[in-house]
Protein backbone atom coordinates (compact mmCIF):
# COMPACT_ATOMS: atom_id res chain seq x y z
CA UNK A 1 101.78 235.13 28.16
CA UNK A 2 99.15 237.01 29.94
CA UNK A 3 97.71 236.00 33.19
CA UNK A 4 94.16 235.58 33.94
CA UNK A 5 91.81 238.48 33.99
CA UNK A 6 91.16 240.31 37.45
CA UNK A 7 88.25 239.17 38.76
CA UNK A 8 85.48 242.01 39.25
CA UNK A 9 85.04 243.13 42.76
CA UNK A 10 81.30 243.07 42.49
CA UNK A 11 80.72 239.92 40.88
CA UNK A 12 83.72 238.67 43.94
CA UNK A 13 81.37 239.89 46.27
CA UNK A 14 78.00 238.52 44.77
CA UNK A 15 79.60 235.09 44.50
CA UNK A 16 80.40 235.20 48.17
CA UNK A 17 76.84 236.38 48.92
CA UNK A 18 75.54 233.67 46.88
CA UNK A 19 77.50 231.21 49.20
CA UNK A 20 76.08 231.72 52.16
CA UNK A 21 72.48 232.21 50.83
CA UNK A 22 73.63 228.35 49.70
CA UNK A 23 74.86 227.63 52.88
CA UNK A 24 71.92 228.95 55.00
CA UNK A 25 69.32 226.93 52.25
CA UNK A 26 71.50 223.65 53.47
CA UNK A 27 71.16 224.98 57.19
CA UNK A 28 67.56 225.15 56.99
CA UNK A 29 66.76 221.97 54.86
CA UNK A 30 69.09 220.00 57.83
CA UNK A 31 66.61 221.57 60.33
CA UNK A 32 63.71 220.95 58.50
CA UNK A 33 64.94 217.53 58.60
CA UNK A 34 64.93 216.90 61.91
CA UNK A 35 61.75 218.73 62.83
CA UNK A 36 60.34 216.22 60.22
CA UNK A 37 61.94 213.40 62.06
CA UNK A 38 60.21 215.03 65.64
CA UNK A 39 56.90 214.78 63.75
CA UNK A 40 57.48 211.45 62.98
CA UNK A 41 58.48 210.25 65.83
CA UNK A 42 54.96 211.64 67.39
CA UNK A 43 52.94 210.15 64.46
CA UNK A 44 54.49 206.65 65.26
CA UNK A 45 53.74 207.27 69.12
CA UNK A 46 50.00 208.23 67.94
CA UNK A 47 49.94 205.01 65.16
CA UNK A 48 48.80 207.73 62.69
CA UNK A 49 50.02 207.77 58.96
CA UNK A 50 53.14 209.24 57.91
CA UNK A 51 52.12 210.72 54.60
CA UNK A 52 49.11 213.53 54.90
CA UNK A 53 48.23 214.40 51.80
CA UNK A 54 45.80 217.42 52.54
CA UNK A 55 48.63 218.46 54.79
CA UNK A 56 51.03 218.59 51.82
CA UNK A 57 48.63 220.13 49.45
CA UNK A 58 48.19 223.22 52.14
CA UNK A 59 52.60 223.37 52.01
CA UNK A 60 52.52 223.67 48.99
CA UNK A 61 49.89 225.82 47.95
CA UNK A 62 51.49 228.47 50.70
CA UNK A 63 55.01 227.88 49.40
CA UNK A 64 53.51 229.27 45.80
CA UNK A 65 51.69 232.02 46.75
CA UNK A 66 55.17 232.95 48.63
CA UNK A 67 57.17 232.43 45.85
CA UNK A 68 54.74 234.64 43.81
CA UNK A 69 55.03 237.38 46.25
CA UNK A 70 59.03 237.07 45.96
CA UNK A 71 59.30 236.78 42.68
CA UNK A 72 60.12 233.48 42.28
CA UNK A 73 58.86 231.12 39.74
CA UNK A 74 56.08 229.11 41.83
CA UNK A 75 56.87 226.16 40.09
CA UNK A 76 60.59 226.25 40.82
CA UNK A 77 59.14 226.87 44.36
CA UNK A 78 57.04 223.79 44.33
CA UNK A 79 59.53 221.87 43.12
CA UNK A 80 61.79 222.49 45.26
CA UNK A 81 58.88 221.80 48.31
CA UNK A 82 58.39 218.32 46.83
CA UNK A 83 61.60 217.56 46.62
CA UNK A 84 61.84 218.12 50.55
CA UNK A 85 58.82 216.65 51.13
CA UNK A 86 59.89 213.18 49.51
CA UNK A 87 62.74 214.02 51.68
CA UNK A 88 61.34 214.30 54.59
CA UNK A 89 58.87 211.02 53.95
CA UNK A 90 61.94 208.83 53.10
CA UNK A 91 63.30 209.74 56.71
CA UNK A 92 60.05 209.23 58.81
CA UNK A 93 59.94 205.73 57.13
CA UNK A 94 63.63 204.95 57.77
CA UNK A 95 62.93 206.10 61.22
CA UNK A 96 59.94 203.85 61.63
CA UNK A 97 61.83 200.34 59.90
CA UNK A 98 64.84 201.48 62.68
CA UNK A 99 62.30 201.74 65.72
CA UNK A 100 60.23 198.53 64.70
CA UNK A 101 63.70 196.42 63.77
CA UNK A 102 64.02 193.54 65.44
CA UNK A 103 68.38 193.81 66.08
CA UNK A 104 67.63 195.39 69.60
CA UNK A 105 71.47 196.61 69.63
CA UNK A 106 72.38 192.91 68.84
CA UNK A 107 75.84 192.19 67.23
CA UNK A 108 75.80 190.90 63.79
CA UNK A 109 78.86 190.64 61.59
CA UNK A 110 78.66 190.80 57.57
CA UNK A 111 82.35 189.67 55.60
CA UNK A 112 81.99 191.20 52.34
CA UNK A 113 80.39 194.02 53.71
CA UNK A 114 82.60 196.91 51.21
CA UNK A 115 80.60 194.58 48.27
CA UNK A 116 77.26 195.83 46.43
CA UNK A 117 75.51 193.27 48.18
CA UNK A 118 77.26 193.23 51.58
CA UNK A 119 76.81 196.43 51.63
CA UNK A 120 72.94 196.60 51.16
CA UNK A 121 73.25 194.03 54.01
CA UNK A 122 74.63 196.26 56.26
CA UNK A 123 72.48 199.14 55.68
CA UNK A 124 69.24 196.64 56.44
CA UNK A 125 70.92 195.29 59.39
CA UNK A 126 71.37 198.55 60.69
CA UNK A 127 68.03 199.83 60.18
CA UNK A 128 67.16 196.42 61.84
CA UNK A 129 68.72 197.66 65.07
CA UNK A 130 71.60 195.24 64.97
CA UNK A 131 75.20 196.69 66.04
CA UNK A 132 76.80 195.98 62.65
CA UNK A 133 80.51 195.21 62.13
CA UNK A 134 82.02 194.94 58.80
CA UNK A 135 84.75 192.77 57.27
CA UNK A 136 86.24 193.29 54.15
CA UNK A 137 89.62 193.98 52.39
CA UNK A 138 88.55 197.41 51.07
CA UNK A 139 86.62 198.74 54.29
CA UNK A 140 87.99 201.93 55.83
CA UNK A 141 89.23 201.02 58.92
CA UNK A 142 89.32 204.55 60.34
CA UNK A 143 85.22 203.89 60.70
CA UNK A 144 84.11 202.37 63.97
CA UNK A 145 83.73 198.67 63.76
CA UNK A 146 85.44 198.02 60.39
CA UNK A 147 87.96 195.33 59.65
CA UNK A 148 90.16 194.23 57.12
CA UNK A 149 90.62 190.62 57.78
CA UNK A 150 87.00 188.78 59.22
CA UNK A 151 89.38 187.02 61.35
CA UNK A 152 90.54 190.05 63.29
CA UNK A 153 86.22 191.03 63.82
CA UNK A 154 84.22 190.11 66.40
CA UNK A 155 83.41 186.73 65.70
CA UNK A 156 81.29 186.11 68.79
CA UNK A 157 78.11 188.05 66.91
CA UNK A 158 75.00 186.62 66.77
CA UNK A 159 74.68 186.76 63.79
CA UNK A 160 77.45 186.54 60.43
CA UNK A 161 76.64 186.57 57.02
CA UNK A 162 79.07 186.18 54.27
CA UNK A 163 78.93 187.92 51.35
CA UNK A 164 81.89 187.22 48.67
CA UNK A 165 82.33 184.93 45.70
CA UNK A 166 81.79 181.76 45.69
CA UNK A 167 84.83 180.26 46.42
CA UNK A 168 86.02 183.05 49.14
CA UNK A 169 82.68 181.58 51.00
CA UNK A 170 83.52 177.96 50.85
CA UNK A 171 86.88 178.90 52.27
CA UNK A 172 85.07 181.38 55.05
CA UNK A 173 82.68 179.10 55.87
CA UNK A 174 84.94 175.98 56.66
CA UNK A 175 86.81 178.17 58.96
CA UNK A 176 84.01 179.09 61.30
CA UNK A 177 82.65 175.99 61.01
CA UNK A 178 85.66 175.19 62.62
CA UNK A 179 85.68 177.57 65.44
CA UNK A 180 82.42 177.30 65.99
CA UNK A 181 81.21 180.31 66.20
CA UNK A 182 78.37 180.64 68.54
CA UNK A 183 75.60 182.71 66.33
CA UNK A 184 74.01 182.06 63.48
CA UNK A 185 75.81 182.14 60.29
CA UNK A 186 74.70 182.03 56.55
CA UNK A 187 76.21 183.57 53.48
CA UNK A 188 74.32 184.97 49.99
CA UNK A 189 75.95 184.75 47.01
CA UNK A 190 74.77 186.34 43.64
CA UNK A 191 74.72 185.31 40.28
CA UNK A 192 76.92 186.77 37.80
């Protein structure tokens, strides 16, 4: 049985020079990133307009006349551009929903939290501003405020929502009911 051919020491070496062209591409769309989240931050400051569309045009325009000079297709170019662009517009936003939440670093607990739903919930919540803890049988609790059993959570947030099935809920909700629990507390369901 034969092994596997011997790699080519030139192709080795290209594919190792290919990795860290891929690595410093990653290194400079991260700061890109947050140079984009800087010029957000002083657009909100200003009440100005995240998305400048003559601004954009003028990107990419110079991004394709660089990419003809290079060599490189100036649509794979602009591509590319847009695709960092929409990027870059989907993190200003986030920024700006986090800044204008309403959670002010307030606690807020969400059972069910692992779930489609509960999870959605979480992610809002946090953009929100609220300090979110999660409860749920399937969470990770290696990640900072995560529990397996609600009862072991926090249950002194201000706010809980409970996000299981139906009949998990009913259950749930009896129990702090019972406790009472000082914040405000709802659950969501969805139908199947």
């Amino acid at each position: 049985m034969a092994g596997p051919d011997p790699v080519d020491p030139r192709l080795e070496a290209l594919r190792n020079e290919l990795d860290e062209v891929d690595v410093d591409l990653i290194d400079l769309a991260a700061r890109r990133q947050q140079i984009v989240a800087e010029i957000g931050r002083i657009k909100q400051g200003a009440g100005r307009q995240l998305r400048d569309f003559r601004r954009e045009r003028e990107v990419i325009d110079r991004v394709r006349t660089r990419a003809g000079q290079t060599g490189l297709n100036p649509d794979v170019a602009e591509d590319l551009l847009k695709r960092l662009i929409d990027a870059s517009l989907t993190r200003q936003e986030q920024d700006r929903v986090r800044a204008a939440g309403r959670g002010e670093g307030r606690s807020a607990l969400v059972i069910g939290g692992a779930g489609l739903l509960g999870g959605w919930l979480v992610a809002f919540l946090d953009s929100q501003g609220y300090a979110v803890s999660v409860a749920d049988p399937v969470v990770d609790t290696r990640l900072p405020r995560s529990y397996r059993d609600w009862r072991a959570a926090p249950l002194d947030a201000g706010l809980i929502v409970v996000s299981t099935p139906p009949r998990a809920s009913a259950a749930i909700l009896s129990e702090l009911a019972a406790r009472q629990v000082p914040g405000l507390v709802f659950d969501v369901g969805s139908i199947k």
